[in-house]
N, C-alpha and C. Protein backbone atom coordinates (compact mmCIF):
# COMPACT_ATOMS: atom_id res chain seq x y z
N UNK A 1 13.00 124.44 0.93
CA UNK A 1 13.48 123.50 1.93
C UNK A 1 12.61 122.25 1.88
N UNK A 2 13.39 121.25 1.89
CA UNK A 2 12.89 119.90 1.80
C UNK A 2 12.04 119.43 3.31
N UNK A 3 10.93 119.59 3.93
CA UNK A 3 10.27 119.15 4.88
C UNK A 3 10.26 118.11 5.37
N UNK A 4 10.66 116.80 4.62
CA UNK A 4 10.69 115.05 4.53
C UNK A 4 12.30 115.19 5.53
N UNK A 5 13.04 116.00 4.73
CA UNK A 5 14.23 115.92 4.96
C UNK A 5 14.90 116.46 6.45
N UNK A 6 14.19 117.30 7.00
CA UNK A 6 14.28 118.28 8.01
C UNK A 6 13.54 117.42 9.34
N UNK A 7 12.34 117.02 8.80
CA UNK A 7 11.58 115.72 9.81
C UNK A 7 12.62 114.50 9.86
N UNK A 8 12.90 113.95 9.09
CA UNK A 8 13.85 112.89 8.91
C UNK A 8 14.79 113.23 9.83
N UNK A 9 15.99 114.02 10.05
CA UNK A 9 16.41 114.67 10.39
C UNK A 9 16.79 114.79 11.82
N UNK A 10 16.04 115.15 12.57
CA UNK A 10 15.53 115.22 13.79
C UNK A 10 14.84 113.88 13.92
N UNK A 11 14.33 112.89 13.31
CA UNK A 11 14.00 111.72 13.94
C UNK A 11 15.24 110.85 14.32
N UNK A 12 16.03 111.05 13.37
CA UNK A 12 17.85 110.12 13.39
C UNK A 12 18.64 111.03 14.05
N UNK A 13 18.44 111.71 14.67
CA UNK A 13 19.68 112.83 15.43
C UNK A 13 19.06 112.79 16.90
N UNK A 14 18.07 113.59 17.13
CA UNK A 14 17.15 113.60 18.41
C UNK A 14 16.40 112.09 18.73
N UNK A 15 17.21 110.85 19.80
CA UNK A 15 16.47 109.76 20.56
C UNK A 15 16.12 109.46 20.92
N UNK A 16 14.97 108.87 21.25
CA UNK A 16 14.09 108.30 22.39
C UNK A 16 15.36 108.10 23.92
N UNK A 17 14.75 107.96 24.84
CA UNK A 17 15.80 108.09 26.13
C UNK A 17 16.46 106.20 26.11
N UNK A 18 15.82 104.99 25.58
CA UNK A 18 16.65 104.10 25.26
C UNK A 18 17.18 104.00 23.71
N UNK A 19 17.79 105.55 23.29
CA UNK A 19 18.59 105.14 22.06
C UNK A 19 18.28 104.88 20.73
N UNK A 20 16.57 104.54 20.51
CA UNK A 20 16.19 104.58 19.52
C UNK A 20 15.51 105.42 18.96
N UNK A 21 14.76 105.50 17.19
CA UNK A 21 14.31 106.80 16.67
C UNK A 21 12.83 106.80 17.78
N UNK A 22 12.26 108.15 17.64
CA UNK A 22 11.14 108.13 18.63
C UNK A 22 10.15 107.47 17.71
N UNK A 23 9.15 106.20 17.58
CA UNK A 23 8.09 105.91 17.03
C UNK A 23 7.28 107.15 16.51
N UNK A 24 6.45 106.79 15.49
CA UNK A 24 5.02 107.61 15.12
C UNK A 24 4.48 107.63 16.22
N UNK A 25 4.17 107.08 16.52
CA UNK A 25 2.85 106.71 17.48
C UNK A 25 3.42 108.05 19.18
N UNK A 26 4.72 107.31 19.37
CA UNK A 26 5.39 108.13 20.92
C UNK A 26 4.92 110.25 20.46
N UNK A 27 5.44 110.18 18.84
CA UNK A 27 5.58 111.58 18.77
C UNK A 27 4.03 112.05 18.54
N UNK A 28 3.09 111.26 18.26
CA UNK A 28 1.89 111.41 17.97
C UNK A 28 1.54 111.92 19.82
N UNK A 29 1.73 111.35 20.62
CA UNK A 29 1.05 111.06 21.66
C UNK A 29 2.10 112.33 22.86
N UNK A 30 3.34 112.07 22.35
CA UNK A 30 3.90 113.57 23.08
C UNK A 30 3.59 114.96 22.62
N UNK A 31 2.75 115.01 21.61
CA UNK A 31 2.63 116.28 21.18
C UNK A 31 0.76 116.39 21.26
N UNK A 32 -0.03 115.46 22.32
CA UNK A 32 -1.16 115.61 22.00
C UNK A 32 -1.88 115.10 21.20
N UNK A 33 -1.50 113.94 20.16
CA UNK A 33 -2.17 114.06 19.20
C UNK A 33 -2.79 114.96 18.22
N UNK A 34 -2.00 116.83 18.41
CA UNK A 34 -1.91 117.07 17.16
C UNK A 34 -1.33 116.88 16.19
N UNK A 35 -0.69 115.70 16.19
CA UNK A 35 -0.10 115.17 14.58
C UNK A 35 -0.55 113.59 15.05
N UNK A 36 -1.41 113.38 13.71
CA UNK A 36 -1.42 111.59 14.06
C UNK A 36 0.17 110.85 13.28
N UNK A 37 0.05 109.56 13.46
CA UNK A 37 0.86 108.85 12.96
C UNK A 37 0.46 109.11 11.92
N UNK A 38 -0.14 108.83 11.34
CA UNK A 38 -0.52 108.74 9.57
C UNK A 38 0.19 109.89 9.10
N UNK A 39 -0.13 111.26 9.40
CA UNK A 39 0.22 112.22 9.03
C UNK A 39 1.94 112.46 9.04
N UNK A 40 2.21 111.75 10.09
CA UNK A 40 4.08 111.77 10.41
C UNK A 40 4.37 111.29 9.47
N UNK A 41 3.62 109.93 9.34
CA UNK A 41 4.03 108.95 7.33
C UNK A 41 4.79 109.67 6.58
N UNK A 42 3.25 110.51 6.41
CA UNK A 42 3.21 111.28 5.01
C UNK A 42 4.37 112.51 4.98
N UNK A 43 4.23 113.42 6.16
CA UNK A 43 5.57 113.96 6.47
C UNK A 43 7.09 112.94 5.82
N UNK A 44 7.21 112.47 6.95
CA UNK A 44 8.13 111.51 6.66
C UNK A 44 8.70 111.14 5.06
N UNK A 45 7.92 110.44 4.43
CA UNK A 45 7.56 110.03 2.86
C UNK A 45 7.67 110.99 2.09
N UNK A 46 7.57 112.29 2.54
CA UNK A 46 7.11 113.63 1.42
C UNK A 46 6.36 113.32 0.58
N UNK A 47 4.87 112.85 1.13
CA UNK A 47 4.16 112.93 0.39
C UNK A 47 3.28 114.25 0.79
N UNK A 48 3.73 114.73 2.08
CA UNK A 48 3.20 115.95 2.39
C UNK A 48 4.33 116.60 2.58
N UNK A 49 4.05 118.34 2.13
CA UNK A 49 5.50 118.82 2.10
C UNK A 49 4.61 120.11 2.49
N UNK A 50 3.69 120.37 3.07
CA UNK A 50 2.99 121.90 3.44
C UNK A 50 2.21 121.72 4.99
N UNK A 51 3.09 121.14 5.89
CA UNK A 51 2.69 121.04 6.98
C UNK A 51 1.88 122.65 7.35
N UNK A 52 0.98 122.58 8.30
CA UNK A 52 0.34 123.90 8.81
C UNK A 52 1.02 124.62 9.89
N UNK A 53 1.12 125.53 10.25
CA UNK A 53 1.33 126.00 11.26
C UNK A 53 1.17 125.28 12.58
N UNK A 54 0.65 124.67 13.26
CA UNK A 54 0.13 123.89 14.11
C UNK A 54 0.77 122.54 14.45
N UNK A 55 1.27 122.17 13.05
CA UNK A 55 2.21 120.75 13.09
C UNK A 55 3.77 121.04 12.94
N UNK A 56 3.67 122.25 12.46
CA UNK A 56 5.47 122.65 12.65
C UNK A 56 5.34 122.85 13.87
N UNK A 57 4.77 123.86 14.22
CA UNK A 57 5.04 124.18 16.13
C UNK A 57 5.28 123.05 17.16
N UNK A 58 4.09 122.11 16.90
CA UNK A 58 4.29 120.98 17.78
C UNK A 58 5.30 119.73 17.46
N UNK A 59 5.49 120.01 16.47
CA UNK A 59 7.15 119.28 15.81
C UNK A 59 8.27 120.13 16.85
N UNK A 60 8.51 121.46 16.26
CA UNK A 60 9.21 122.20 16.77
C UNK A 60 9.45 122.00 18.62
N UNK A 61 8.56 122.14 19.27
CA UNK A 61 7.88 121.68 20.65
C UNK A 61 8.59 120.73 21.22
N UNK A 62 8.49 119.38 20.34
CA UNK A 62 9.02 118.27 20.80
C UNK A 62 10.12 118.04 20.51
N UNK A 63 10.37 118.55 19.00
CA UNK A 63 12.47 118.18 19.26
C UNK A 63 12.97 119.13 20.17
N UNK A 64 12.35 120.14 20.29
CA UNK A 64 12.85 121.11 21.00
C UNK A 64 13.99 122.21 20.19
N UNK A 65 13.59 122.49 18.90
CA UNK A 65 14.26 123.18 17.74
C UNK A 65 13.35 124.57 17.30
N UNK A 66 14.18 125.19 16.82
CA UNK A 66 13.06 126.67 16.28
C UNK A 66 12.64 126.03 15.64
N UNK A 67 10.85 126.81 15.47
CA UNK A 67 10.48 126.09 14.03
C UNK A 67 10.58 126.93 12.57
N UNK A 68 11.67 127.79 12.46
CA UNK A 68 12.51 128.11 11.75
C UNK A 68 13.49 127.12 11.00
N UNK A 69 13.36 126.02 12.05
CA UNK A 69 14.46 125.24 11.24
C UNK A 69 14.23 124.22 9.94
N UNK A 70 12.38 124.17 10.14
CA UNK A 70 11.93 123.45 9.18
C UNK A 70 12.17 124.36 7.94
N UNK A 71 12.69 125.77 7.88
CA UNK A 71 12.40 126.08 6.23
C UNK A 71 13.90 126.65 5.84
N UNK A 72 14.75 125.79 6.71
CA UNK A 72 16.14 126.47 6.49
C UNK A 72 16.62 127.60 7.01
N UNK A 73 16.05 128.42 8.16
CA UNK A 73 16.48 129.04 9.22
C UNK A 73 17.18 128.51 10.16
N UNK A 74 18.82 129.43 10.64
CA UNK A 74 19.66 128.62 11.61
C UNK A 74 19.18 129.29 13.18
N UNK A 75 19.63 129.04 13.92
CA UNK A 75 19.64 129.27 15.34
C UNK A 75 20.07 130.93 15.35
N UNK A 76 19.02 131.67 16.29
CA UNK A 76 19.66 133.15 16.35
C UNK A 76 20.90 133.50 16.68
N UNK A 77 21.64 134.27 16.30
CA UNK A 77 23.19 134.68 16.62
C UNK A 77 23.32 135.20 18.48
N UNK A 78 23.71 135.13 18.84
CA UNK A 78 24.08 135.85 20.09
C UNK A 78 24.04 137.48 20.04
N UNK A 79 24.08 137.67 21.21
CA UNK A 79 23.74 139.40 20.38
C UNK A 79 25.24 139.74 21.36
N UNK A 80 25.69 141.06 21.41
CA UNK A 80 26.74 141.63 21.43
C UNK A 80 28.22 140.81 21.25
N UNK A 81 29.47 141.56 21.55
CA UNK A 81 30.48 141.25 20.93
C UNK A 81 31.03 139.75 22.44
N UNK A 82 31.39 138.70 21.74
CA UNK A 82 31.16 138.04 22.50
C UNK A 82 32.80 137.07 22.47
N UNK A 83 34.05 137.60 22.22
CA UNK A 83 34.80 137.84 22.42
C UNK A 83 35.90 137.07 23.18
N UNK A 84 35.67 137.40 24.63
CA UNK A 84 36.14 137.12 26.00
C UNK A 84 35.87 135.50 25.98
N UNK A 85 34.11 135.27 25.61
CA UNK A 85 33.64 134.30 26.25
C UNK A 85 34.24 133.03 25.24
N UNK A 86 34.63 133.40 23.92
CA UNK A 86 35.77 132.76 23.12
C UNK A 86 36.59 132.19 23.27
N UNK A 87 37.26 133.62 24.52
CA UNK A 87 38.92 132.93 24.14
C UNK A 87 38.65 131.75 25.72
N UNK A 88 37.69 132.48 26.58
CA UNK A 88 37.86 131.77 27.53
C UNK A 88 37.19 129.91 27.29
N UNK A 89 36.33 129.56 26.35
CA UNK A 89 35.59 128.86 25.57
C UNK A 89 36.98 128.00 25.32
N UNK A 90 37.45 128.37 24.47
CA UNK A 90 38.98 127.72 23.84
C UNK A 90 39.67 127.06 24.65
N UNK A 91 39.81 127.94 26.24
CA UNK A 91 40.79 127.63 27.19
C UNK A 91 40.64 125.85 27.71
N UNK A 92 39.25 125.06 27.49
CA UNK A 92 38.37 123.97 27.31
C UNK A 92 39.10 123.17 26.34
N UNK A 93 40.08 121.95 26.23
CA UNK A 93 40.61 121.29 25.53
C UNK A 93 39.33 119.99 24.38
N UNK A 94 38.66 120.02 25.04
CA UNK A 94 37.14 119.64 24.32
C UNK A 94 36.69 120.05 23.08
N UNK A 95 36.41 121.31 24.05
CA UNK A 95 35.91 122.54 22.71
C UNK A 95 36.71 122.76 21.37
N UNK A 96 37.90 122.64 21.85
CA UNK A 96 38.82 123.16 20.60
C UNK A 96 39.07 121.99 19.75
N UNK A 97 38.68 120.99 20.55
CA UNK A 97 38.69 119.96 19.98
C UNK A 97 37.17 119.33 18.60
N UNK A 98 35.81 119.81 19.55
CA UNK A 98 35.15 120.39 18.87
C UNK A 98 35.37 121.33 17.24
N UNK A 99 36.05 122.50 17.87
CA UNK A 99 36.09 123.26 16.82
C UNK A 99 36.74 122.86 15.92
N UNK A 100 37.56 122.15 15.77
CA UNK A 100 38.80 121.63 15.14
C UNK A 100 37.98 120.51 13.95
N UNK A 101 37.40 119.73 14.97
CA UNK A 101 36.64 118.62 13.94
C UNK A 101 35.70 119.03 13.07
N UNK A 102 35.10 120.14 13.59
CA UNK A 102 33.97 120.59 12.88
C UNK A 102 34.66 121.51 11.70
N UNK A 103 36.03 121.59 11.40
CA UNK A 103 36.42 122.15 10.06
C UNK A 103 36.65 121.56 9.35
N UNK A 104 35.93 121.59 8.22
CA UNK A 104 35.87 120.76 6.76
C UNK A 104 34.38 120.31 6.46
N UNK A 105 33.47 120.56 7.42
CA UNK A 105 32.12 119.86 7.40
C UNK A 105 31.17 121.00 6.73
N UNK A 106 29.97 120.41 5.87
CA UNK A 106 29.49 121.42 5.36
C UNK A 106 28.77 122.00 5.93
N UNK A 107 28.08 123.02 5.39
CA UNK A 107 27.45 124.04 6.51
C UNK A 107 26.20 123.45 6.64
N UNK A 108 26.08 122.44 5.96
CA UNK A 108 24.39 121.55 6.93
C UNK A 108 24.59 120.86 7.79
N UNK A 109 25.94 120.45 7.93
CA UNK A 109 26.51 119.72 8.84
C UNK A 109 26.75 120.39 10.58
N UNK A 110 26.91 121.51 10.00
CA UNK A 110 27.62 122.60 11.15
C UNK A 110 26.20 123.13 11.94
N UNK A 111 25.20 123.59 11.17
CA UNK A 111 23.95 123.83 11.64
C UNK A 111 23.49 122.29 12.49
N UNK A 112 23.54 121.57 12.17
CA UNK A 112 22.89 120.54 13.29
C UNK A 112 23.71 120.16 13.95
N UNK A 113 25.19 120.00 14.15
CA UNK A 113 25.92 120.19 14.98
C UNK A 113 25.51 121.11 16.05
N UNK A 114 25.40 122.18 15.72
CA UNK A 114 25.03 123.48 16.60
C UNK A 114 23.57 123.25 17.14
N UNK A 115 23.00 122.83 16.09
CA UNK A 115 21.50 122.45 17.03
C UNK A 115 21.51 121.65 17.85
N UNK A 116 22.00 120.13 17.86
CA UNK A 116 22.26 119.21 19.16
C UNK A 116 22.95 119.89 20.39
N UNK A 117 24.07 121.09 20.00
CA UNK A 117 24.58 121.76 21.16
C UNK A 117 23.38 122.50 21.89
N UNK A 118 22.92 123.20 21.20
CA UNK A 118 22.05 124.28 21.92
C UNK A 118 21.13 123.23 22.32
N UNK A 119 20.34 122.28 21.91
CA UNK A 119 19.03 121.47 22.30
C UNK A 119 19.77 120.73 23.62
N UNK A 120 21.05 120.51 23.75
CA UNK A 120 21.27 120.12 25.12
C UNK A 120 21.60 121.61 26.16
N UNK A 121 22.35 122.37 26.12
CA UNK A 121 22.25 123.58 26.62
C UNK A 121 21.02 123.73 27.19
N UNK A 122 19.79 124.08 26.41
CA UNK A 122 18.47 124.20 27.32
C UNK A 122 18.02 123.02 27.72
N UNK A 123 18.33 121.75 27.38
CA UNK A 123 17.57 120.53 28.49
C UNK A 123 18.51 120.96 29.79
N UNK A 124 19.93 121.16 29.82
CA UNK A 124 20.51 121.38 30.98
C UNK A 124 19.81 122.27 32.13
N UNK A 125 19.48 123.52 31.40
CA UNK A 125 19.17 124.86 32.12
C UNK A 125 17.99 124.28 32.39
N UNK A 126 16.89 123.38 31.67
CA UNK A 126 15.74 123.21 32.44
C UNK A 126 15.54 122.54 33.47
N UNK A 127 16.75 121.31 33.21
CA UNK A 127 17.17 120.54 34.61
C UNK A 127 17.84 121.42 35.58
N UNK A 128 17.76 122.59 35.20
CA UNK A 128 19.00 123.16 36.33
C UNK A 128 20.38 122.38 36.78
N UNK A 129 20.85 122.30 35.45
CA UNK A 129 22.42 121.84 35.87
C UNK A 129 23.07 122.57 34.79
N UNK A 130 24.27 122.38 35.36
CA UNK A 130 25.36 123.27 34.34
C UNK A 130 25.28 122.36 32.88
N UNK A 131 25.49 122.92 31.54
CA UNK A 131 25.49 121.99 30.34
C UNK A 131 26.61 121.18 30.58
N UNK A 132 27.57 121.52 31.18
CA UNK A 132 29.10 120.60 31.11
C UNK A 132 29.04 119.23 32.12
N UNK A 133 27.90 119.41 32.90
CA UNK A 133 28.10 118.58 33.71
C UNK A 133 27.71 117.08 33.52
């Protein structure tokens, strides 16, 4: 898995709250300064491609993504048969609308699709509001 590419990634998908990519410097400083700017560069650039444990996490942290996702791991499956919550899902002229667009897209496409869903899902639940709302 390409690391440059996965950082990249999440800098052009996940926005600062006026719309733009988040600076070096903002992600340097929301995560503590365990990652300097310099180091985001080099991330960035792939001139570093063996981040440590410590800088995936706090990557991970701040987009708010597994840090599974840096090595090509998708989002965990749901666990039991989940069915009902489908058809009732569908009943949502949105969604199906959703689902609909999202056929033909490749499956790297579909994974970050799904990650912007879920990364708003839990900002919702942390705001305590419904995701739909």
């Amino acid at each position: 898995m390409n690391i440059a590419r996965q950082v990249n990634l999440l800098f052009r998908v996940f926005l600062s709250p006026d719309g733009d990519e988040y600076t070096l410097q903002e992600v340097s400083e929301a995560t503590g300064g365990r990652i300097s700017p310099g180091y985001l560069s080099l991330l960035r650039s792939g001139k570093r491609n063996n981040p440590s444990a410590q800088v995936v996490h706090a990557l991970a942290e701040f987009f708010q993504v597994p840090a599974g996702f840096f090595f090509g791991e998708g989002l965990p499956e749901p666990e039991g048969d989940q069915t009902g919550q489908l058809e009732e899902a569908l009943e949502d002229p949105l969604i199906k609308k959703i689902a609909l667009r999202s056929h033909g897209l490749n499956s790297e496409t579909k994974k970050l699709v799904l990650l912007i869903l879920e990364r708003e899902k839990r900002l919702a639940e942390m705001q305590g509001r419904s995701a739909g709302d």
